[in-house]
PDB file of N, CA and C in Angstrom:
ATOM      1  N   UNK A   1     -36.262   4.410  72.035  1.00  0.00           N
ATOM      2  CA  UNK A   1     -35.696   4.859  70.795  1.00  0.00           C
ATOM      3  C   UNK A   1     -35.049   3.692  70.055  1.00  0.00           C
ATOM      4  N   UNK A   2     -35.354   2.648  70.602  1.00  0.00           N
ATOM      5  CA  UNK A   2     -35.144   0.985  69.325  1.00  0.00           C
ATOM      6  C   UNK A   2     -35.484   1.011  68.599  1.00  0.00           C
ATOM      7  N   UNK A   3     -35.086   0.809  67.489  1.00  0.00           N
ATOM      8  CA  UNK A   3     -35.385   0.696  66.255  1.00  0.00           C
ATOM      9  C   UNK A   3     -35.469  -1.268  66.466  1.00  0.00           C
ATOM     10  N   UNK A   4     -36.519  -1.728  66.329  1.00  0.00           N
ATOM     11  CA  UNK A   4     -36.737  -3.156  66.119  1.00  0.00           C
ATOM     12  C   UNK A   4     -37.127  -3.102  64.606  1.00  0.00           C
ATOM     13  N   UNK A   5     -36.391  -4.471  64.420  1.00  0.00           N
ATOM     14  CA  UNK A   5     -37.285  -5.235  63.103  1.00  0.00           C
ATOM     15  C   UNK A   5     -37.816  -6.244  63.054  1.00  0.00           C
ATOM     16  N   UNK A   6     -39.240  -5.879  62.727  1.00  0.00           N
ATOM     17  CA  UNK A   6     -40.220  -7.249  62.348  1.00  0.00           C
ATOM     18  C   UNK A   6     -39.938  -8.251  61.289  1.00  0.00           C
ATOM     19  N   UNK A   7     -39.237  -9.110  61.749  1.00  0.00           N
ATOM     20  CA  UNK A   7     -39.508 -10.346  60.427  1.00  0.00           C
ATOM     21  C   UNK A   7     -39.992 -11.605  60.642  1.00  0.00           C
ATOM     22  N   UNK A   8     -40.907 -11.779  59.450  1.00  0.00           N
ATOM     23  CA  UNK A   8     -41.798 -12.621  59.753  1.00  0.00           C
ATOM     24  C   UNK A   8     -42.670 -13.185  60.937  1.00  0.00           C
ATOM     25  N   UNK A   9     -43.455 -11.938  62.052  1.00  0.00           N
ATOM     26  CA  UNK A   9     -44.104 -11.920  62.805  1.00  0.00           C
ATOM     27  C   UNK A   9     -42.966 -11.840  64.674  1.00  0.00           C
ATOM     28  N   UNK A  10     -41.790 -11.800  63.915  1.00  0.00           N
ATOM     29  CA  UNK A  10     -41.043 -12.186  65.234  1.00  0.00           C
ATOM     30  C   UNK A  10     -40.119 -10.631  65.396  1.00  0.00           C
ATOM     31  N   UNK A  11     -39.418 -10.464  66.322  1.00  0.00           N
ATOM     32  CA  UNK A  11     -38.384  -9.476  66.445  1.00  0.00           C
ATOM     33  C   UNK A  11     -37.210  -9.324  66.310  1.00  0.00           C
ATOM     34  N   UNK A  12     -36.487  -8.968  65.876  1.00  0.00           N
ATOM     35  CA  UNK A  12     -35.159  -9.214  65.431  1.00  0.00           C
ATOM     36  C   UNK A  12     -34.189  -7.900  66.177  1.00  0.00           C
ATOM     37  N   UNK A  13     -32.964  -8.400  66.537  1.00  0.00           N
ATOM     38  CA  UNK A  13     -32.599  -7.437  67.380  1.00  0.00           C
ATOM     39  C   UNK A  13     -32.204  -6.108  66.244  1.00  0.00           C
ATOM     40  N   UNK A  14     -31.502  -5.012  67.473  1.00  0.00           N
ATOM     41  CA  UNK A  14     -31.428  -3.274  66.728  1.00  0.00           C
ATOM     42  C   UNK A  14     -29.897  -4.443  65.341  1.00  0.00           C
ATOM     43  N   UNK A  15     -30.315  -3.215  64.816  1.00  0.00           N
ATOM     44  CA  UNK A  15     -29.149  -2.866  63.452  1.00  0.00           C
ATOM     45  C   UNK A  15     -28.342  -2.149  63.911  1.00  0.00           C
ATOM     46  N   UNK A  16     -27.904  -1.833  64.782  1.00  0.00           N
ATOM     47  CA  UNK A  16     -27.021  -0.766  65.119  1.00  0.00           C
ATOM     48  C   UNK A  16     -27.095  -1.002  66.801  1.00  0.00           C
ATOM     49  N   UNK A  17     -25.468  -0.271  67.047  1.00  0.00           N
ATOM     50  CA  UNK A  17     -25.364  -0.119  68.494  1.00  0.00           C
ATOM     51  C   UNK A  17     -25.422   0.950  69.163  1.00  0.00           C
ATOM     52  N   UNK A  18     -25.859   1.248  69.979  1.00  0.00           N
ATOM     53  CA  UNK A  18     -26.229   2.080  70.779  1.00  0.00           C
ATOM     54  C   UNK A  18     -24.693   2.394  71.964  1.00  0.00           C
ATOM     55  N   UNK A  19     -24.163   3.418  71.252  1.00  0.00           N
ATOM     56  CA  UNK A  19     -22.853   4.077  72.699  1.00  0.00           C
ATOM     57  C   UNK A  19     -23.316   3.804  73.649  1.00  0.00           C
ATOM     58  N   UNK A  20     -22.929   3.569  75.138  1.00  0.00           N
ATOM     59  CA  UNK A  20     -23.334   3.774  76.458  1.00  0.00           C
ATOM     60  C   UNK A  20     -23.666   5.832  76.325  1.00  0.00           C
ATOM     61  N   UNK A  21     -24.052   6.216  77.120  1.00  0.00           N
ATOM     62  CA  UNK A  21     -23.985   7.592  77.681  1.00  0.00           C
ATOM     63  C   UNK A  21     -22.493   7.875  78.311  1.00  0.00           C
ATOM     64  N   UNK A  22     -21.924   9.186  77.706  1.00  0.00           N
ATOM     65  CA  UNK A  22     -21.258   9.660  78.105  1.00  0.00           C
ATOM     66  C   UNK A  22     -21.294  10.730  79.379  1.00  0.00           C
ATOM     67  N   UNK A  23     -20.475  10.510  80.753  1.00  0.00           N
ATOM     68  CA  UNK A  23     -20.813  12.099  81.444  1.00  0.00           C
ATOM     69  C   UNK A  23     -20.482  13.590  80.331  1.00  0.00           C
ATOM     70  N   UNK A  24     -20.843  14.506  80.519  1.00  0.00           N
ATOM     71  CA  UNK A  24     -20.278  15.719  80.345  1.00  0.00           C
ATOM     72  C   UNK A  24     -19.250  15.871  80.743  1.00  0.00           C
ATOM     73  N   UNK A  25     -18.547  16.155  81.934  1.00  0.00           N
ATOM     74  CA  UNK A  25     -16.771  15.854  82.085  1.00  0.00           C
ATOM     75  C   UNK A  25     -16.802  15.058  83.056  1.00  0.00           C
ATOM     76  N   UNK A  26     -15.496  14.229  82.479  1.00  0.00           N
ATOM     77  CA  UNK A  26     -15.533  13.093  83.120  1.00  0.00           C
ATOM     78  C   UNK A  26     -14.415  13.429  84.134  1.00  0.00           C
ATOM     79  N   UNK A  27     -13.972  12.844  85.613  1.00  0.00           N
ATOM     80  CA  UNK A  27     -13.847  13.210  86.731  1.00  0.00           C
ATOM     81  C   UNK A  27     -12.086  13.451  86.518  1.00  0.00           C
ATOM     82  N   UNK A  28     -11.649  12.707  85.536  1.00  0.00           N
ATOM     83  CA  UNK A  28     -10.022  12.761  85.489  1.00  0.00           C
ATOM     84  C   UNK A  28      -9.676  13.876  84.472  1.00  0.00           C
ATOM     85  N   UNK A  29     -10.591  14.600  84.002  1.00  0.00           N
ATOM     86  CA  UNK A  29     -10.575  15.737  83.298  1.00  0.00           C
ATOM     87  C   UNK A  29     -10.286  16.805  84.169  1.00  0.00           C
ATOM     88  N   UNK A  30     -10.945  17.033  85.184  1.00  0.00           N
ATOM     89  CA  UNK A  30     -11.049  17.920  86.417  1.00  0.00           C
ATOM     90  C   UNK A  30      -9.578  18.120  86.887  1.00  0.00           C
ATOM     91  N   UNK A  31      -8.747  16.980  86.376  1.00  0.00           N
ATOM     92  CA  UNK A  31      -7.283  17.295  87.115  1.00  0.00           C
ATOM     93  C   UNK A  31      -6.267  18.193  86.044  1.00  0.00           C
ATOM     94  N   UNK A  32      -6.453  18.060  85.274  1.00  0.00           N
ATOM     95  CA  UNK A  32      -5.863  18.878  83.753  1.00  0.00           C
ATOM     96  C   UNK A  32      -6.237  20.528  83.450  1.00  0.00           C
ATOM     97  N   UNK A  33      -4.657  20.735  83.526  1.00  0.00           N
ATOM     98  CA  UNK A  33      -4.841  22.613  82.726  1.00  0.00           C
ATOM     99  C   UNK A  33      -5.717  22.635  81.453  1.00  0.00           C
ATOM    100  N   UNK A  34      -5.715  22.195  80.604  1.00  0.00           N
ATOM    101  CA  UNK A  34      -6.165  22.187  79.617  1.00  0.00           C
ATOM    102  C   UNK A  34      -7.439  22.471  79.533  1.00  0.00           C
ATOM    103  N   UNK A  35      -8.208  21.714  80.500  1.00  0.00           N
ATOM    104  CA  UNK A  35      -9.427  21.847  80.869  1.00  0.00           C
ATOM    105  C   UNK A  35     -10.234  23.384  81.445  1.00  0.00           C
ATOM    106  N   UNK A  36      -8.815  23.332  82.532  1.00  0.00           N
ATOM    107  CA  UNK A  36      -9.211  25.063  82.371  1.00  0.00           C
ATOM    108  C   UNK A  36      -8.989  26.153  82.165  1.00  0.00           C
ATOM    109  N   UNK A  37      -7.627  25.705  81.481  1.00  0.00           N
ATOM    110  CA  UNK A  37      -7.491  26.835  79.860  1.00  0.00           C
ATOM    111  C   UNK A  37      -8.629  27.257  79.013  1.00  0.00           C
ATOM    112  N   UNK A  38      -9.661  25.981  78.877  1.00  0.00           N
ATOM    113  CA  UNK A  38     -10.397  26.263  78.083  1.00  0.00           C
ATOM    114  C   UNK A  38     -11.521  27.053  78.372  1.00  0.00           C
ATOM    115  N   UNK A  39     -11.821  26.607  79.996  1.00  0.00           N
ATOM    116  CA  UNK A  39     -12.601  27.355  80.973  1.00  0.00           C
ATOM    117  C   UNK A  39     -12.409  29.113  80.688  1.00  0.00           C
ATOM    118  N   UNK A  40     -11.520  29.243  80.517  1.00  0.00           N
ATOM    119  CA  UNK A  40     -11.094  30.175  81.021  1.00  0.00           C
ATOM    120  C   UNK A  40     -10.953  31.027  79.606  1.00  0.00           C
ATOM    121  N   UNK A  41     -10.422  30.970  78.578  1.00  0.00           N
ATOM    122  CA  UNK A  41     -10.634  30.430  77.782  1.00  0.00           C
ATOM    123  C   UNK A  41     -12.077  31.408  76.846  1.00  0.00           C
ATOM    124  N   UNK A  42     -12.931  30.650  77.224  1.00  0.00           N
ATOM    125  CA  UNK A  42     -14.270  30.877  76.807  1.00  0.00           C
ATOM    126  C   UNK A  42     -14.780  31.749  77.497  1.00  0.00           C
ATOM    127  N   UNK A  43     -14.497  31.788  78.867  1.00  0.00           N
ATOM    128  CA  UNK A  43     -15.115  33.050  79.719  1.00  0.00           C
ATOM    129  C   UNK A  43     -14.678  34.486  79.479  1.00  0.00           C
ATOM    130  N   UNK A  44     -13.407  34.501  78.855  1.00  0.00           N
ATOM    131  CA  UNK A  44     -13.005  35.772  78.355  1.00  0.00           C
ATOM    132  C   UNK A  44     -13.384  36.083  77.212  1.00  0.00           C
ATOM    133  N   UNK A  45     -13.788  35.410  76.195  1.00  0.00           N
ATOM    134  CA  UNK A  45     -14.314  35.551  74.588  1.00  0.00           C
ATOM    135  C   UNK A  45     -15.266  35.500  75.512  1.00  0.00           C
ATOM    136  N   UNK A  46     -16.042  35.144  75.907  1.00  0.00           N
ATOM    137  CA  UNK A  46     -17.554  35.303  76.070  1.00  0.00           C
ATOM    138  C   UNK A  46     -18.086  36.917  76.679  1.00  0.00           C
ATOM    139  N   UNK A  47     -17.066  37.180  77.760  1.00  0.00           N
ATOM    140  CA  UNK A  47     -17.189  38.757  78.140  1.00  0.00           C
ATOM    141  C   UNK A  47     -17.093  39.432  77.510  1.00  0.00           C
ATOM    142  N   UNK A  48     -15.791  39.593  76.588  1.00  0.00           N
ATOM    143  CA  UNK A  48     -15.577  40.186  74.902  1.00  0.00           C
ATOM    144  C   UNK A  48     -16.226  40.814  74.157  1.00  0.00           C
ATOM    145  N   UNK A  49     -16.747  39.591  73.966  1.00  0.00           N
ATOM    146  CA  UNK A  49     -17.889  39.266  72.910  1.00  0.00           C
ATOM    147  C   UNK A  49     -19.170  40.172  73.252  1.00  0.00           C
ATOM    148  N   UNK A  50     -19.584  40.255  74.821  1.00  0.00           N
ATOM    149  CA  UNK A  50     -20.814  40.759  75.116  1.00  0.00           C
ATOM    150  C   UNK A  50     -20.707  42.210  75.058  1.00  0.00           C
ATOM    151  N   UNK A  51     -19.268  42.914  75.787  1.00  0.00           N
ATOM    152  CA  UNK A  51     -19.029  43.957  76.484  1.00  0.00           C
ATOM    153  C   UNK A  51     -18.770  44.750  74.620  1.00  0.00           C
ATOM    154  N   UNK A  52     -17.777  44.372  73.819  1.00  0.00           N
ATOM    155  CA  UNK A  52     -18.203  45.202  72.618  1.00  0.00           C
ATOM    156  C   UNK A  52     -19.915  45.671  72.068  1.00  0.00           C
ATOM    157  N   UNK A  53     -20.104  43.917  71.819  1.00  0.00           N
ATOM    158  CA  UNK A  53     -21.369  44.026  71.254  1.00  0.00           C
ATOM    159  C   UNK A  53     -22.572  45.241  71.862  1.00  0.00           C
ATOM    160  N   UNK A  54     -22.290  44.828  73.053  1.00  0.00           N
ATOM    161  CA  UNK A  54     -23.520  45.688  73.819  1.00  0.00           C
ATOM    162  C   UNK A  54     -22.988  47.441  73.722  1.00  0.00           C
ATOM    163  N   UNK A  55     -21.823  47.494  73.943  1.00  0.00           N
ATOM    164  CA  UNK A  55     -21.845  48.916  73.805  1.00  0.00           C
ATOM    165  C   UNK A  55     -21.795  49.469  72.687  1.00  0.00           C
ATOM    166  N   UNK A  56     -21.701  48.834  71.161  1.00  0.00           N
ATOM    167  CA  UNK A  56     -22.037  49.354  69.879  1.00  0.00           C
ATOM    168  C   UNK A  56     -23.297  49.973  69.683  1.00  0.00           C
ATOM    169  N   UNK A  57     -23.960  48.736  70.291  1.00  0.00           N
ATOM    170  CA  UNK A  57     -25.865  49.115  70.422  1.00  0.00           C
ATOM    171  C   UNK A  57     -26.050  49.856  71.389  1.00  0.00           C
ATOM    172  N   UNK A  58     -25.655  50.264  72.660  1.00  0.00           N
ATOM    173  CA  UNK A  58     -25.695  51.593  73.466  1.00  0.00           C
ATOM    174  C   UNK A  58     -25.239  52.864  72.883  1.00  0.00           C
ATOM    175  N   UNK A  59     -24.072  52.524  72.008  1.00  0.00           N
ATOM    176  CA  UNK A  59     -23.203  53.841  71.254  1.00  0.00           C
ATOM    177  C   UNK A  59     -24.423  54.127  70.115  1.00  0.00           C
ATOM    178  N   UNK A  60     -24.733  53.133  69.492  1.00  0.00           N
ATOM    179  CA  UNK A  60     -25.394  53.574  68.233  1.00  0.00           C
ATOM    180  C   UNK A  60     -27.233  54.717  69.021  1.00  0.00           C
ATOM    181  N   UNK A  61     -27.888  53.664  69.788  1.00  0.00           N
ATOM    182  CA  UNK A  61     -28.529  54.159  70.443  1.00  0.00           C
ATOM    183  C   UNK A  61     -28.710  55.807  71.209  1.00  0.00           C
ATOM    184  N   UNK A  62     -27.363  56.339  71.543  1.00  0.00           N
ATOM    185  CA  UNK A  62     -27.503  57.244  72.121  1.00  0.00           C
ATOM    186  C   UNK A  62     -26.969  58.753  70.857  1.00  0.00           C
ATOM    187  N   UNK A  63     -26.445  58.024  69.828  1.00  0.00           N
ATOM    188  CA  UNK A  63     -25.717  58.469  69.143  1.00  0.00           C
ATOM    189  C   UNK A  63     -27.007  58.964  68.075  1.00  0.00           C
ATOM    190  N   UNK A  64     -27.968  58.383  67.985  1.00  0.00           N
ATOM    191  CA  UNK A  64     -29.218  58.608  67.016  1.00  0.00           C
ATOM    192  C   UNK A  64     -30.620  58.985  68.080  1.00  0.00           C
ATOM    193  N   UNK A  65     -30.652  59.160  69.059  1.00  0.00           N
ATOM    194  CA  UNK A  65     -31.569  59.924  70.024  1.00  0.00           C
ATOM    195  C   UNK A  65     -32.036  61.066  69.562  1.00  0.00           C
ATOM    196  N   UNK A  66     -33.517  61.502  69.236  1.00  0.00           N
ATOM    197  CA  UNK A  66     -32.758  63.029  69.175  1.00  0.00           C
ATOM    198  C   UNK A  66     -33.397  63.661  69.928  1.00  0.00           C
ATOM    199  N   UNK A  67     -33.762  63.031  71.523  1.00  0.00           N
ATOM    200  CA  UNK A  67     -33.743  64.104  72.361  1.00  0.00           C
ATOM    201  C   UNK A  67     -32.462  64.510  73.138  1.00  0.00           C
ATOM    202  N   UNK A  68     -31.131  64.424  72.384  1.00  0.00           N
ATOM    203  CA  UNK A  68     -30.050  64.297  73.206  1.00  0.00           C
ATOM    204  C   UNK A  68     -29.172  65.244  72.175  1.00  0.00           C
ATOM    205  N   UNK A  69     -30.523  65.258  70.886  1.00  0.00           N
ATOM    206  CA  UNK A  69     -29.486  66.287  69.841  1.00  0.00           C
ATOM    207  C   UNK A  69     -28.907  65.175  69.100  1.00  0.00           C
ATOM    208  N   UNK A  70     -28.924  64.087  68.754  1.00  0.00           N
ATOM    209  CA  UNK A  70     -28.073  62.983  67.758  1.00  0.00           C
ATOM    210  C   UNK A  70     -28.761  63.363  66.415  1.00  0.00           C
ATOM    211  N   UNK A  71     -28.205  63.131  65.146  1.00  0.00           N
ATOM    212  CA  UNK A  71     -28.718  63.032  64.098  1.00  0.00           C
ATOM    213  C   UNK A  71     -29.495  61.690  63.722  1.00  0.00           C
ATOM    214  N   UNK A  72     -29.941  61.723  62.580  1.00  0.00           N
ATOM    215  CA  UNK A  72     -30.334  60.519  62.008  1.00  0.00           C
ATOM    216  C   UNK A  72     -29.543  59.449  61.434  1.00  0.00           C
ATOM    217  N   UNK A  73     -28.416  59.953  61.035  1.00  0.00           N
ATOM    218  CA  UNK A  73     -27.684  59.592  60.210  1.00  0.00           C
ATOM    219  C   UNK A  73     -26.458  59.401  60.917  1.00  0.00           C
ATOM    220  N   UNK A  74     -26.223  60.064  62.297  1.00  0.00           N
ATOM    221  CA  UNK A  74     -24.767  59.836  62.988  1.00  0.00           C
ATOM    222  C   UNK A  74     -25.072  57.915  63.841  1.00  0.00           C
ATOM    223  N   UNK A  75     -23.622  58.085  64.152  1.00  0.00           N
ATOM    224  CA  UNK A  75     -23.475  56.570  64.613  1.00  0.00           C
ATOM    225  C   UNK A  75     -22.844  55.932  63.304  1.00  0.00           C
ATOM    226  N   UNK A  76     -22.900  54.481  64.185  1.00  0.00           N
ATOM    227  CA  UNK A  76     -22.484  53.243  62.986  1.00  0.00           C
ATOM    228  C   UNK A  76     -23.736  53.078  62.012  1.00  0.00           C
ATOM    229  N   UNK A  77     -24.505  52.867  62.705  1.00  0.00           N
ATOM    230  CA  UNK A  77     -26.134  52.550  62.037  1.00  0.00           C
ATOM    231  C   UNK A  77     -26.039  51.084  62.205  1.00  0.00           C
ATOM    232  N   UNK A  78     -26.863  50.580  61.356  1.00  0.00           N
ATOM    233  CA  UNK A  78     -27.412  49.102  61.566  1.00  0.00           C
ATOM    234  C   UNK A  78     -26.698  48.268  61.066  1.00  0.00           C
ATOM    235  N   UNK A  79     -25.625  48.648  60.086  1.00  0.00           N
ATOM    236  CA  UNK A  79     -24.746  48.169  59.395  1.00  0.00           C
ATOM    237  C   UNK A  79     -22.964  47.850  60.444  1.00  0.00           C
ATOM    238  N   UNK A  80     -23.119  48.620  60.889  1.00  0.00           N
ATOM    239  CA  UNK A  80     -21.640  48.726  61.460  1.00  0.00           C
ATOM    240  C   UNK A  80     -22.236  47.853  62.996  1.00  0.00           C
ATOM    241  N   UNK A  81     -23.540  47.820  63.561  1.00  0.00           N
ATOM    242  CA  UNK A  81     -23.956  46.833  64.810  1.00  0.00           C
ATOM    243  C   UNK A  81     -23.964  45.344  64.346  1.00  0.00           C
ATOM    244  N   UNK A  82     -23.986  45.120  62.936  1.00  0.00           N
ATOM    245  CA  UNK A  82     -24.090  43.851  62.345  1.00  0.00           C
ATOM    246  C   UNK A  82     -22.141  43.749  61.940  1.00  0.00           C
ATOM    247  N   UNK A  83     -21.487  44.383  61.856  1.00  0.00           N
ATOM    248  CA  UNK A  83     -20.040  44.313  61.700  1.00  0.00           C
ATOM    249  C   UNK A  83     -19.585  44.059  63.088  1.00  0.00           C
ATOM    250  N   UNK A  84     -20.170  44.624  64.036  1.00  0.00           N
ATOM    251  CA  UNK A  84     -19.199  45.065  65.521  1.00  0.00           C
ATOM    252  C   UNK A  84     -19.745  43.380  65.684  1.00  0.00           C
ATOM    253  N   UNK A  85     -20.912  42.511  65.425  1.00  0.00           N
ATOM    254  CA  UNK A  85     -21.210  40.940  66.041  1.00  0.00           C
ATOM    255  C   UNK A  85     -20.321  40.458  65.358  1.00  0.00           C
ATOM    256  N   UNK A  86     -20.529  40.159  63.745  1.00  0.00           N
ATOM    257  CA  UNK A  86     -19.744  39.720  62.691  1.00  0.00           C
ATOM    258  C   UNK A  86     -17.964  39.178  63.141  1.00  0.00           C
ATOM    259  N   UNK A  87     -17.571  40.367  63.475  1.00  0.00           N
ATOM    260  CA  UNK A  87     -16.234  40.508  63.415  1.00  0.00           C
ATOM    261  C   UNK A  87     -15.793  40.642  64.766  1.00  0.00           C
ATOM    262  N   UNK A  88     -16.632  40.350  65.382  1.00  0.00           N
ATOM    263  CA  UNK A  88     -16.061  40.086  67.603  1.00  0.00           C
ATOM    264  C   UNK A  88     -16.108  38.359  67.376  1.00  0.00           C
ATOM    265  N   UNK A  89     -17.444  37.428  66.362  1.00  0.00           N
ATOM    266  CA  UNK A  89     -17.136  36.493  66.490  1.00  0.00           C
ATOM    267  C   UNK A  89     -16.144  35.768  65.844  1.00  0.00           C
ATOM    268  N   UNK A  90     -15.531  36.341  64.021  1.00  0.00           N
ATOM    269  CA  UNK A  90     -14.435  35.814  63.989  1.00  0.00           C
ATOM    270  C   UNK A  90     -13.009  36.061  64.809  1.00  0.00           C
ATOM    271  N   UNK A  91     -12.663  37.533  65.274  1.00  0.00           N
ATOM    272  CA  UNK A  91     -12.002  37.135  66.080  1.00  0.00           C
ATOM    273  C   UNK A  91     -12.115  36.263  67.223  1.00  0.00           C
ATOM    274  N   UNK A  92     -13.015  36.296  67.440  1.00  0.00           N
ATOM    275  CA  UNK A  92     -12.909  35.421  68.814  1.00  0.00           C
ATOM    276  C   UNK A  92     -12.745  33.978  68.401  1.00  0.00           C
ATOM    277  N   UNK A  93     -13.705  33.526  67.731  1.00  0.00           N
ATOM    278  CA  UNK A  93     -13.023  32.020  67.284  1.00  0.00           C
ATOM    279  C   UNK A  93     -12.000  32.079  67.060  1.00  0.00           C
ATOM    280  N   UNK A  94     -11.426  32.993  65.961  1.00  0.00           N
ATOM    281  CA  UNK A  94      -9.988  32.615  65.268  1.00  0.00           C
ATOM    282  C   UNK A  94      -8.799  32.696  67.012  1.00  0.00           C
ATOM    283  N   UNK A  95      -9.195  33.504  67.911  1.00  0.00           N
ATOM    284  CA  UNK A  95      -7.936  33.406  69.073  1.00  0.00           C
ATOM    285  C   UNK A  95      -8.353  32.267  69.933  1.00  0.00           C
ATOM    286  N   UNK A  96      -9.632  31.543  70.171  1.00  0.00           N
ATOM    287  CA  UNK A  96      -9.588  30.248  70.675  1.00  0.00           C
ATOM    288  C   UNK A  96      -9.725  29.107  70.368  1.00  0.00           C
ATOM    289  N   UNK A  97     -10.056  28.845  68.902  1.00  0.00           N
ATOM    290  CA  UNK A  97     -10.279  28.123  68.478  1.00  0.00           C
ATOM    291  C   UNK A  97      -9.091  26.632  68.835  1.00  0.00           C
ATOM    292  N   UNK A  98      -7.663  27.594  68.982  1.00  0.00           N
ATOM    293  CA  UNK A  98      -6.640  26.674  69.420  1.00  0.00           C
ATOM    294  C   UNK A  98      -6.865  25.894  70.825  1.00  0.00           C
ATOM    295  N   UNK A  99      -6.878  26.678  71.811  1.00  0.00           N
ATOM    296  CA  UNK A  99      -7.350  26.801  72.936  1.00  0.00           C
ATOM    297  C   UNK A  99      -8.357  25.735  73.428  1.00  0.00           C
ATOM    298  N   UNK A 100      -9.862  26.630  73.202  1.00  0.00           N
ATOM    299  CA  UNK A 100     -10.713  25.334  73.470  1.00  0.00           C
ATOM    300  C   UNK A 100     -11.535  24.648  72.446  1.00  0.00           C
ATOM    301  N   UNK A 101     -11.231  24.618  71.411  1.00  0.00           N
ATOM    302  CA  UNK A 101     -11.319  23.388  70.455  1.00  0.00           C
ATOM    303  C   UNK A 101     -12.788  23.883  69.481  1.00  0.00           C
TER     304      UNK A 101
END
């Protein structure tokens, strides 16, 4: 992924520097709350996040069946399953955003 330049038949080194590679976490991270505040953190917005979402679309689902007797028209509908994502992800950013960054 060098970018060389040819001038005048010869090579000329990159225009730019290349970072070393960073690890993903680096080993003195591992000793810090913070770290798994954030862990932790994200694993709860992430359950959140799933356990609403999914049961809007189970609620809406069973709620518009109509071998169960649901109407057409009962439930949130497609509108309120696009609110229940919408609005699980701003809350959820807006309560971790402090948190894990």
């Amino acid at each position: 992924m060098a970018k060389d330049i040819e001038v005048g038949g010869e090579f000329q080194a990159k225009d730019y520097h290349d970072p070393p590679p960073a690890p993903l976490v680096d080993a003195q991270e591992l000793t810090k709350w913070s770290f798994y505040r954030a862990v932790i953190a994200e694993f709860i917005a992430t359950l959140l996040f799933l356990y609403i979402t999914v049961l809007t679309v189970i609620g809406y689902k069973t709620q518009t069946d109509p071998a169960k007797g649901g109407e057409d028209c009962g439930g949130v509908g497609i509108l309120g399953i696009a609110w229940a994502f919408g609005g699980m992800i701003f809350i959820l950013v807006y309560c971790t955003a402090g948190i894990s960054g």
